[in-house]
PDB file of N, CA and C in Angstrom:
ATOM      1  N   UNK A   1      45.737   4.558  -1.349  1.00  0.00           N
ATOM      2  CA  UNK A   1      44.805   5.139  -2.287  1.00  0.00           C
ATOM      3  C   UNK A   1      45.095   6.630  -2.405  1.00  0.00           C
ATOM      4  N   UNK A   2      45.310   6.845  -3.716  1.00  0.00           N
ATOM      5  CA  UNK A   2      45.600   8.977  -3.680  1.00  0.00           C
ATOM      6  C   UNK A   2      44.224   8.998  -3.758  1.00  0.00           C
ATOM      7  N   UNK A   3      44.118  10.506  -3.341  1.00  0.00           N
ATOM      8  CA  UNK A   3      42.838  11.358  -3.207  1.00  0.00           C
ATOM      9  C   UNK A   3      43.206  12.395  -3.954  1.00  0.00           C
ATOM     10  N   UNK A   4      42.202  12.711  -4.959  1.00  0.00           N
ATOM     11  CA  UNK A   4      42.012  14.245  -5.585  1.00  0.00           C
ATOM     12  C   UNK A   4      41.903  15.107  -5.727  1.00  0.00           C
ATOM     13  N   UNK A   5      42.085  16.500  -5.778  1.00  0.00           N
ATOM     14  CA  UNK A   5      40.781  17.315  -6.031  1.00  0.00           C
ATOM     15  C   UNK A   5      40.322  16.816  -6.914  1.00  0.00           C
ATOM     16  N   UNK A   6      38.780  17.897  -7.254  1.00  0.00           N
ATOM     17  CA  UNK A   6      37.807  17.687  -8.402  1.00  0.00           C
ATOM     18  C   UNK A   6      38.893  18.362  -9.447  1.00  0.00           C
ATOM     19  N   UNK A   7      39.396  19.387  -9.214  1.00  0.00           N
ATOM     20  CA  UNK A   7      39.752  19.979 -10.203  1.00  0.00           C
ATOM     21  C   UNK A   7      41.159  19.402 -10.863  1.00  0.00           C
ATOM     22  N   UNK A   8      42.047  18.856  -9.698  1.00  0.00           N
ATOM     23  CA  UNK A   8      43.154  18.065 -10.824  1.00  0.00           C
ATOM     24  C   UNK A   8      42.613  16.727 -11.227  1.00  0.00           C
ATOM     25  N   UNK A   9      41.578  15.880 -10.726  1.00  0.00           N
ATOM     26  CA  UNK A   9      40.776  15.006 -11.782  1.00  0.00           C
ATOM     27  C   UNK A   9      40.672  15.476 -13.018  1.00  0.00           C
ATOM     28  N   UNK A  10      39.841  16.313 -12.908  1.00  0.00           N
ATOM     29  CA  UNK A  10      39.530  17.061 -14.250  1.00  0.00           C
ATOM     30  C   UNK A  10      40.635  17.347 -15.315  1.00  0.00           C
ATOM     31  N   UNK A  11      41.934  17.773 -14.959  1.00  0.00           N
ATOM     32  CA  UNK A  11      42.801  18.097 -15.670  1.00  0.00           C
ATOM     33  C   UNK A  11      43.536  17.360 -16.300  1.00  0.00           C
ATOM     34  N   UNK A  12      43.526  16.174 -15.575  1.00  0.00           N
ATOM     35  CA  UNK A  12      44.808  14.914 -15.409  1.00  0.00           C
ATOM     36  C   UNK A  12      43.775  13.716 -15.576  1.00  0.00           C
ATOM     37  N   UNK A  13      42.226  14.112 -16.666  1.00  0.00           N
ATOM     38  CA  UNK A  13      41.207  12.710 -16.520  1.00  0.00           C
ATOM     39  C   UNK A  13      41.703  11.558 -16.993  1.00  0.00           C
ATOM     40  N   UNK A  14      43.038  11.565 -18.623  1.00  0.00           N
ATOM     41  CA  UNK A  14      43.227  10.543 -19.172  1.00  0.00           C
ATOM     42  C   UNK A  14      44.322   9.669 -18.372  1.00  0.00           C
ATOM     43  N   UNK A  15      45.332  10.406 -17.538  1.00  0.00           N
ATOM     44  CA  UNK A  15      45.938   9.798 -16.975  1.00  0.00           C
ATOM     45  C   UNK A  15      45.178   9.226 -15.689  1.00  0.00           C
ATOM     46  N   UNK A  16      44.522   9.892 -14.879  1.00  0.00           N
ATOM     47  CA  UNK A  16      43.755   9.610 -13.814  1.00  0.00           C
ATOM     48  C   UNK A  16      42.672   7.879 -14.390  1.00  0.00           C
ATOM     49  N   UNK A  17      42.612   8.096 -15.495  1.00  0.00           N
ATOM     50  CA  UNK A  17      41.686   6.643 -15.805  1.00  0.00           C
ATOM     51  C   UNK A  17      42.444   5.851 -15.943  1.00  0.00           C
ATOM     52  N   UNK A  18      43.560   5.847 -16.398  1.00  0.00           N
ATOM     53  CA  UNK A  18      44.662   4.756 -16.619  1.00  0.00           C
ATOM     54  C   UNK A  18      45.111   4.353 -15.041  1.00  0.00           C
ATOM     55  N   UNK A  19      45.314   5.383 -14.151  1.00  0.00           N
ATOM     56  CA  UNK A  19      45.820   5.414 -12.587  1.00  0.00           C
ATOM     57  C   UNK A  19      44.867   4.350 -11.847  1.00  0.00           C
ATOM     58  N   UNK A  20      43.631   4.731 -12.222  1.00  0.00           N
ATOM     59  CA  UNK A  20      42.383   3.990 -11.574  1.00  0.00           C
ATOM     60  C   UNK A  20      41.997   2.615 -11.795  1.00  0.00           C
ATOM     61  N   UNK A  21      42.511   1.902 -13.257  1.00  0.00           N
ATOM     62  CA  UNK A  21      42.828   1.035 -13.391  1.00  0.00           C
ATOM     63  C   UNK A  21      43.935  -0.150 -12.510  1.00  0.00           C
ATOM     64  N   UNK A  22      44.648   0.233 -12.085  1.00  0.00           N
ATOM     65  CA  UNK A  22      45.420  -0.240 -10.997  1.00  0.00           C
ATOM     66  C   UNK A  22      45.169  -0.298  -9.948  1.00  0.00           C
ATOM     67  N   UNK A  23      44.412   1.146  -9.394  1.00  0.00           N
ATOM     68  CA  UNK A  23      43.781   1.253  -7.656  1.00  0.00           C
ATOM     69  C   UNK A  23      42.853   2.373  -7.532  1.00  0.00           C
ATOM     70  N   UNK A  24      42.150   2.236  -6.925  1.00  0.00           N
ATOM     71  CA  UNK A  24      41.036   3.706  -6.472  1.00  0.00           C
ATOM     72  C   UNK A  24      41.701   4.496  -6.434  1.00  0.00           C
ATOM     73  N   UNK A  25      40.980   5.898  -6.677  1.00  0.00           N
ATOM     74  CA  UNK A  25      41.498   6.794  -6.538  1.00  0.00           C
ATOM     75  C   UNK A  25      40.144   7.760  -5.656  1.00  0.00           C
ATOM     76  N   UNK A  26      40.736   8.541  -4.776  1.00  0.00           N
ATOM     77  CA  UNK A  26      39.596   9.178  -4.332  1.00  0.00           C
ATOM     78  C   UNK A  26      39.536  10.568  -4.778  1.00  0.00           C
ATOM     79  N   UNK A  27      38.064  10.979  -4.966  1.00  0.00           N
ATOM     80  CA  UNK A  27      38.094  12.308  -5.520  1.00  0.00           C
ATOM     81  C   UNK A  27      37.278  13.478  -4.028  1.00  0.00           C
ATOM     82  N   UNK A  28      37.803  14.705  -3.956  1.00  0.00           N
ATOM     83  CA  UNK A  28      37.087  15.803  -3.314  1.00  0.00           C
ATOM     84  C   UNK A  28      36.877  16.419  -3.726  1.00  0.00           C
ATOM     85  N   UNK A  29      35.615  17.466  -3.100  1.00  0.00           N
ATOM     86  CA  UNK A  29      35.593  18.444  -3.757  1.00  0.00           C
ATOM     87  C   UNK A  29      35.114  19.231  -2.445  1.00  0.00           C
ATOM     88  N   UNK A  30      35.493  20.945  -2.424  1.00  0.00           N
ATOM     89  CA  UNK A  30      35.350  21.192  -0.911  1.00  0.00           C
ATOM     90  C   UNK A  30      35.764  20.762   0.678  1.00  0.00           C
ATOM     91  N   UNK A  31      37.133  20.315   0.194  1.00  0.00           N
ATOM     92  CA  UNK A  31      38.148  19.533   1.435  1.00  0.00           C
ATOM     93  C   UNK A  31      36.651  18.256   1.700  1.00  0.00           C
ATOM     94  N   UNK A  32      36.079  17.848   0.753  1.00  0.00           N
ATOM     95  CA  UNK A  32      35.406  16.296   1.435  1.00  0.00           C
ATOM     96  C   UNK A  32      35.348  15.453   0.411  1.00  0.00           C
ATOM     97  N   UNK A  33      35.412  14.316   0.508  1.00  0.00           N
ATOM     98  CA  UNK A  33      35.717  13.059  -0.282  1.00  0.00           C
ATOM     99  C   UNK A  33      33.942  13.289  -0.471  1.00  0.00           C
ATOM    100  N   UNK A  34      34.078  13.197  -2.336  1.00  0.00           N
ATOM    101  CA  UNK A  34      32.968  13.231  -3.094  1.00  0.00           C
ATOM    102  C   UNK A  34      32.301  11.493  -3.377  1.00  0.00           C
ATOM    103  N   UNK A  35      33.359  11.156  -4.043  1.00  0.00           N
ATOM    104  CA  UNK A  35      33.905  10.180  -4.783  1.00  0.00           C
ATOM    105  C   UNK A  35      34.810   8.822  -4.698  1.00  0.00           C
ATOM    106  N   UNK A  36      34.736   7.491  -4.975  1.00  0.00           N
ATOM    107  CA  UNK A  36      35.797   6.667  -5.397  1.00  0.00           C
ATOM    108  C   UNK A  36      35.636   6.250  -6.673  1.00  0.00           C
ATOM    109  N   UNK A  37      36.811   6.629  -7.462  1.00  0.00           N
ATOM    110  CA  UNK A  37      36.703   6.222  -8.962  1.00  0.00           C
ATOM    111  C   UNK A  37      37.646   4.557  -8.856  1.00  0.00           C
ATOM    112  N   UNK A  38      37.037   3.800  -9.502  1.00  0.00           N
ATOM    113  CA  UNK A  38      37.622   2.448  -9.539  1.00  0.00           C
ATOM    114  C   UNK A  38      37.627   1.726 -11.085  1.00  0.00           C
ATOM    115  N   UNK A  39      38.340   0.670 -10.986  1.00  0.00           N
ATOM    116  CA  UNK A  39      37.869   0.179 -11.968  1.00  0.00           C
ATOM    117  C   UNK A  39      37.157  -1.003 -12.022  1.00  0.00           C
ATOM    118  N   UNK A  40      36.235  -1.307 -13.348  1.00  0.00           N
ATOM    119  CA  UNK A  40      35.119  -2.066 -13.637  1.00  0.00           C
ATOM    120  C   UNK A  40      35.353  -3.284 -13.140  1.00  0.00           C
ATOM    121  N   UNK A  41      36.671  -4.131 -13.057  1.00  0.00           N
ATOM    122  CA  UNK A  41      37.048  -4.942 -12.741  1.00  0.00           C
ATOM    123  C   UNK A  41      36.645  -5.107 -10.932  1.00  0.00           C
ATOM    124  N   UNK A  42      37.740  -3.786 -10.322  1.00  0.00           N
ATOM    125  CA  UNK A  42      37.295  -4.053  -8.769  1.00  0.00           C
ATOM    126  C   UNK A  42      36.209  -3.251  -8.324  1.00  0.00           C
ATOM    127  N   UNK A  43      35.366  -3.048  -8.658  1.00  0.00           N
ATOM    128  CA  UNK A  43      33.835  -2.724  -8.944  1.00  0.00           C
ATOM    129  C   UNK A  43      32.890  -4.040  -8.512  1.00  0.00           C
ATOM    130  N   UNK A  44      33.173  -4.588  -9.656  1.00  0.00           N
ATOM    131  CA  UNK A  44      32.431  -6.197  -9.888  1.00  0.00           C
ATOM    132  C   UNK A  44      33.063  -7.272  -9.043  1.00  0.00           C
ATOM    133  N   UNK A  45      34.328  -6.883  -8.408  1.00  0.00           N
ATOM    134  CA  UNK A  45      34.540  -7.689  -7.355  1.00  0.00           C
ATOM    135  C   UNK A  45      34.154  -7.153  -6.572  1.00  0.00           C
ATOM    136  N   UNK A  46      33.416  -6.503  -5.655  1.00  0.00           N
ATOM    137  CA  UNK A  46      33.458  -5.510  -4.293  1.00  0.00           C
ATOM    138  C   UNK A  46      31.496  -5.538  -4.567  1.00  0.00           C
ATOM    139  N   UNK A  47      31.354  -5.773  -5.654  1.00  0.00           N
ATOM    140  CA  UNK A  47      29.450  -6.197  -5.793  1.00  0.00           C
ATOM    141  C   UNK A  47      29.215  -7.335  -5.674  1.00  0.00           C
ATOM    142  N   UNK A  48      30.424  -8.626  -6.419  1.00  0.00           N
ATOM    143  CA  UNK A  48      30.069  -9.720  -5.886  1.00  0.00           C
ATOM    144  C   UNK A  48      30.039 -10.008  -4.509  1.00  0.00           C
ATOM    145  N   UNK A  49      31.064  -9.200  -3.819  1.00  0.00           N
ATOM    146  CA  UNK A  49      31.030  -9.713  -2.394  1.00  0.00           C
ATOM    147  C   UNK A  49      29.974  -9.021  -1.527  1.00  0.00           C
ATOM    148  N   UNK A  50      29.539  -8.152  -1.807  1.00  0.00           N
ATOM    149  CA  UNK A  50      28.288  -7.913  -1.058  1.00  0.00           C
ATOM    150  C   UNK A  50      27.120  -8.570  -1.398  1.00  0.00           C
ATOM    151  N   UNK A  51      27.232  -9.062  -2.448  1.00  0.00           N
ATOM    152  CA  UNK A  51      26.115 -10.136  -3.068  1.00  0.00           C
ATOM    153  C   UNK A  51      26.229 -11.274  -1.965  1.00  0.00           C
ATOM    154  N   UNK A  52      27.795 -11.904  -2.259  1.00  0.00           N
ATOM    155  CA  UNK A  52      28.255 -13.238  -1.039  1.00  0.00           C
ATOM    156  C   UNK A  52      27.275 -13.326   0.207  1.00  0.00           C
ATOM    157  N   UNK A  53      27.764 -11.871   0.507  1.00  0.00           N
ATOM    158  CA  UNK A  53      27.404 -11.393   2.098  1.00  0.00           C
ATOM    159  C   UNK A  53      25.941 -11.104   2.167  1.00  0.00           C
ATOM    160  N   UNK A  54      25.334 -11.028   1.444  1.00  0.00           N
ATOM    161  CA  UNK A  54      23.446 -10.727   1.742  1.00  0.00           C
ATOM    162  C   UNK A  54      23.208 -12.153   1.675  1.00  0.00           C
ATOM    163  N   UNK A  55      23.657 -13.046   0.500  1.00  0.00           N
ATOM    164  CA  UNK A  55      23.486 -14.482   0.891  1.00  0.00           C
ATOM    165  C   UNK A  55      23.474 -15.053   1.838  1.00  0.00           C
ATOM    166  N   UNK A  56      24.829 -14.788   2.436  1.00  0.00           N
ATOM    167  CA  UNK A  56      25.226 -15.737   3.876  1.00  0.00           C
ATOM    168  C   UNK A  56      24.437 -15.752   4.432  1.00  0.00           C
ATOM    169  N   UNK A  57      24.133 -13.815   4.898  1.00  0.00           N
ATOM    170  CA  UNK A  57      23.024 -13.540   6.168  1.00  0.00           C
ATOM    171  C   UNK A  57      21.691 -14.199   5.540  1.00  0.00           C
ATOM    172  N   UNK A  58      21.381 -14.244   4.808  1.00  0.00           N
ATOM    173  CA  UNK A  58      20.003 -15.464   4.348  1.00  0.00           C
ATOM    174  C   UNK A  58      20.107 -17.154   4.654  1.00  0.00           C
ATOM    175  N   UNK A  59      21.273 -17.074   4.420  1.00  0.00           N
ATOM    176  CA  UNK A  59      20.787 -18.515   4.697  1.00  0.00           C
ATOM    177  C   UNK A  59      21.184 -18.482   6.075  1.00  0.00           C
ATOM    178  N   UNK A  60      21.943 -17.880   7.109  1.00  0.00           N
ATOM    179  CA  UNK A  60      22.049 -17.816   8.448  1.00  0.00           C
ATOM    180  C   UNK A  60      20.168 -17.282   9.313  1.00  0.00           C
ATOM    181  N   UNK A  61      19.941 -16.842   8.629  1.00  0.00           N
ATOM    182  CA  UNK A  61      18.685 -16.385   8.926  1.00  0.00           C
ATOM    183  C   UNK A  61      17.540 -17.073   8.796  1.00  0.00           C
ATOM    184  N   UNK A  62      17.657 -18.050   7.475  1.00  0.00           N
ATOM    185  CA  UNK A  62      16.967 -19.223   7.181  1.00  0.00           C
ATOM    186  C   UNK A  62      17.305 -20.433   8.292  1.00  0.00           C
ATOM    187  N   UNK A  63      18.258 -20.430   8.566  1.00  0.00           N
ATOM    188  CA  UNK A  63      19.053 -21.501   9.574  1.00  0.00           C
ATOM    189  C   UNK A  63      18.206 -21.271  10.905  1.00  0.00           C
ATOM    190  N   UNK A  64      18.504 -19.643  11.272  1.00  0.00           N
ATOM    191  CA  UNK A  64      17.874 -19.809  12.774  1.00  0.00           C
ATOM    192  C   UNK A  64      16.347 -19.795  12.476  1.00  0.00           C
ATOM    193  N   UNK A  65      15.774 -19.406  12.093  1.00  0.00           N
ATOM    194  CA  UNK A  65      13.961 -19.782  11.823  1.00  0.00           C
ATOM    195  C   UNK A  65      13.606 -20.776  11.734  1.00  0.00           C
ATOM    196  N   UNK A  66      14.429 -22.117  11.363  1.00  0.00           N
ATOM    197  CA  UNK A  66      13.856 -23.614  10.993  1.00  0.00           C
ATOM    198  C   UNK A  66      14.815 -23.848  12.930  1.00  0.00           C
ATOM    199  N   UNK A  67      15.472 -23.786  13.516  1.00  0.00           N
ATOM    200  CA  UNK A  67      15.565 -23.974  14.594  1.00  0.00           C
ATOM    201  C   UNK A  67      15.190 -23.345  15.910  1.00  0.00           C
ATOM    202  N   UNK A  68      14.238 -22.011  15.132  1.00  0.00           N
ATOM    203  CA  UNK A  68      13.631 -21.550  16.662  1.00  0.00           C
ATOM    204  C   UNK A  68      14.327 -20.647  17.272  1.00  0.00           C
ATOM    205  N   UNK A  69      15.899 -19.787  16.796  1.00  0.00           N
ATOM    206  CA  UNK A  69      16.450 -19.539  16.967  1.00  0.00           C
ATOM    207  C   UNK A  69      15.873 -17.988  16.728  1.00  0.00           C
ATOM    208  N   UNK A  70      14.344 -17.638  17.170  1.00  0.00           N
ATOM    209  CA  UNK A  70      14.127 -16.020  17.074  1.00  0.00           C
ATOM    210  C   UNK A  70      14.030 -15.251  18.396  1.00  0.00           C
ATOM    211  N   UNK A  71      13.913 -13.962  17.735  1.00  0.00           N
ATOM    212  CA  UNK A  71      13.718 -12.926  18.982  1.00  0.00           C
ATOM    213  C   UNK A  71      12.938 -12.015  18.425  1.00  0.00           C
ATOM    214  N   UNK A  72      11.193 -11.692  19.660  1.00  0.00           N
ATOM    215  CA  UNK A  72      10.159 -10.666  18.847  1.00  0.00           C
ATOM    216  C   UNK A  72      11.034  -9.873  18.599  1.00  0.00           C
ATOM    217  N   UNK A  73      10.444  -9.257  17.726  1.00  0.00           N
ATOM    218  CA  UNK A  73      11.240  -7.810  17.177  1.00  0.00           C
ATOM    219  C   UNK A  73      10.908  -6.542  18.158  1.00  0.00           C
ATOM    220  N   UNK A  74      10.197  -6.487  19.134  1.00  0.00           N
ATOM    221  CA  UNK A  74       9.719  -5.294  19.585  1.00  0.00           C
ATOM    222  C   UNK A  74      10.837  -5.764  20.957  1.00  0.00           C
ATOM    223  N   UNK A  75      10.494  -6.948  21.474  1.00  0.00           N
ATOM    224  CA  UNK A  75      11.854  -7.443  23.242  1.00  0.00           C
ATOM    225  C   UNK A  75      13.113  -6.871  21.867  1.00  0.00           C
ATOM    226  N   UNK A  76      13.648  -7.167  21.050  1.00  0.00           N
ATOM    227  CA  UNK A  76      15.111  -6.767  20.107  1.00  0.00           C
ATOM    228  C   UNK A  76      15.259  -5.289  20.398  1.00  0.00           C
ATOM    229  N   UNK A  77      14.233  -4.536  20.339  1.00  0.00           N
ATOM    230  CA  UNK A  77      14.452  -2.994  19.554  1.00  0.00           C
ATOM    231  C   UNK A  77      14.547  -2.705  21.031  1.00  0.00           C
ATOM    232  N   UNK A  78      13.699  -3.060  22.160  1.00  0.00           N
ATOM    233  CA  UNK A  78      13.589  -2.574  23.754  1.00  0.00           C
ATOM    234  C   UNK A  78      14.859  -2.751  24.259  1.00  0.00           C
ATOM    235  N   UNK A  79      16.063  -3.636  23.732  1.00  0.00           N
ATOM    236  CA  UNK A  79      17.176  -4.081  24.496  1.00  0.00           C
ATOM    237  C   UNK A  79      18.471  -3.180  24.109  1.00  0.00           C
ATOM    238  N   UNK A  80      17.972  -2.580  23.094  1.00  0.00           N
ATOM    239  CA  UNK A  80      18.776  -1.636  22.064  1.00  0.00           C
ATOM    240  C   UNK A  80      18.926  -0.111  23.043  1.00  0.00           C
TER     241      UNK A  80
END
Protein backbone atom coordinates (compact mmCIF):
# COMPACT_ATOMS: atom_id res chain seq x y z
CA UNK A 1 0.00 0.00 0.00
CA UNK A 2 1.79 3.66 -0.85
CA UNK A 3 1.22 6.24 1.71
CA UNK A 4 0.89 9.99 0.98
CA UNK A 5 1.30 13.14 2.00
CA UNK A 6 -1.81 15.35 2.19
CA UNK A 7 -0.17 17.56 0.02
CA UNK A 8 1.02 15.26 -2.96
CA UNK A 9 -2.67 13.76 -2.72
CA UNK A 10 -3.76 16.95 -3.39
CA UNK A 11 -1.59 17.55 -6.35
CA UNK A 12 -1.60 14.17 -8.02
CA UNK A 13 -5.82 13.80 -6.96
CA UNK A 14 -6.75 12.58 -10.63
CA UNK A 15 -4.09 10.21 -10.85
CA UNK A 16 -4.20 9.25 -7.13
CA UNK A 17 -8.13 8.20 -7.84
CA UNK A 18 -7.33 6.12 -10.69
CA UNK A 19 -4.19 4.56 -8.30
CA UNK A 20 -6.86 3.86 -5.61
CA UNK A 21 -8.90 2.03 -7.79
CA UNK A 22 -6.50 -0.85 -7.89
CA UNK A 23 -5.29 -0.61 -4.07
CA UNK A 24 -5.47 1.71 -0.99
CA UNK A 25 -3.64 4.23 -0.76
CA UNK A 26 -2.74 5.80 2.54
CA UNK A 27 -2.85 9.42 3.18
CA UNK A 28 -0.76 11.68 6.11
CA UNK A 29 -0.74 14.54 7.22
CA UNK A 30 1.84 15.67 10.00
CA UNK A 31 4.18 12.43 9.67
CA UNK A 32 0.61 10.45 10.83
CA UNK A 33 -1.61 8.38 8.75
CA UNK A 34 -4.88 10.55 8.43
CA UNK A 35 -6.55 8.45 6.01
CA UNK A 36 -7.23 5.21 3.70
CA UNK A 37 -8.55 6.17 0.38
CA UNK A 38 -10.04 2.97 -1.33
CA UNK A 39 -12.18 2.06 -3.72
CA UNK A 40 -16.08 1.67 -3.62
CA UNK A 41 -15.68 -1.72 -4.71
CA UNK A 42 -13.12 -2.81 -1.74
CA UNK A 43 -15.03 -0.63 0.58
CA UNK A 44 -18.21 -2.76 0.14
CA UNK A 45 -16.20 -5.75 0.41
CA UNK A 46 -14.39 -4.97 3.79
CA UNK A 47 -18.34 -3.76 5.10
CA UNK A 48 -19.69 -6.88 3.99
CA UNK A 49 -17.28 -8.71 5.99
CA UNK A 50 -17.70 -7.01 9.07
CA UNK A 51 -21.34 -7.39 8.55
CA UNK A 52 -20.35 -11.53 8.13
CA UNK A 53 -18.51 -11.13 11.36
CA UNK A 54 -21.19 -9.30 13.74
CA UNK A 55 -23.44 -12.12 12.39
CA UNK A 56 -21.34 -15.00 13.28
CA UNK A 57 -20.71 -13.55 16.80
CA UNK A 58 -24.72 -13.52 17.02
CA UNK A 59 -25.50 -16.49 16.22
CA UNK A 60 -22.41 -17.92 18.35
CA UNK A 61 -23.88 -15.98 21.11
CA UNK A 62 -27.37 -17.13 20.39
CA UNK A 63 -25.83 -20.72 20.43
CA UNK A 64 -24.26 -20.38 23.88
CA UNK A 65 -27.52 -18.84 25.67
CA UNK A 66 -29.90 -21.69 24.42
CA UNK A 67 -27.09 -24.09 25.95
CA UNK A 68 -26.26 -22.41 29.18
CA UNK A 69 -23.09 -21.63 27.98
CA UNK A 70 -22.96 -18.04 30.18
CA UNK A 71 -20.79 -16.15 32.44
CA UNK A 72 -22.29 -13.17 35.02
CA UNK A 73 -20.92 -10.30 33.61
CA UNK A 74 -19.58 -8.82 36.84
CA UNK A 75 -17.32 -12.87 37.82
CA UNK A 76 -16.19 -11.81 33.52
CA UNK A 77 -15.07 -8.17 34.22
CA UNK A 78 -13.42 -9.45 37.98
CA UNK A 79 -11.23 -12.07 35.97
CA UNK A 80 -10.06 -9.35 33.58
Amino acid sequence: MNTLTANDAKRNFAERLLNAQREPIKISKNNEDAVEFMSIKDFEELKNKKVDYIKHCFENATRDLAQGNVVDGKDFLDTL
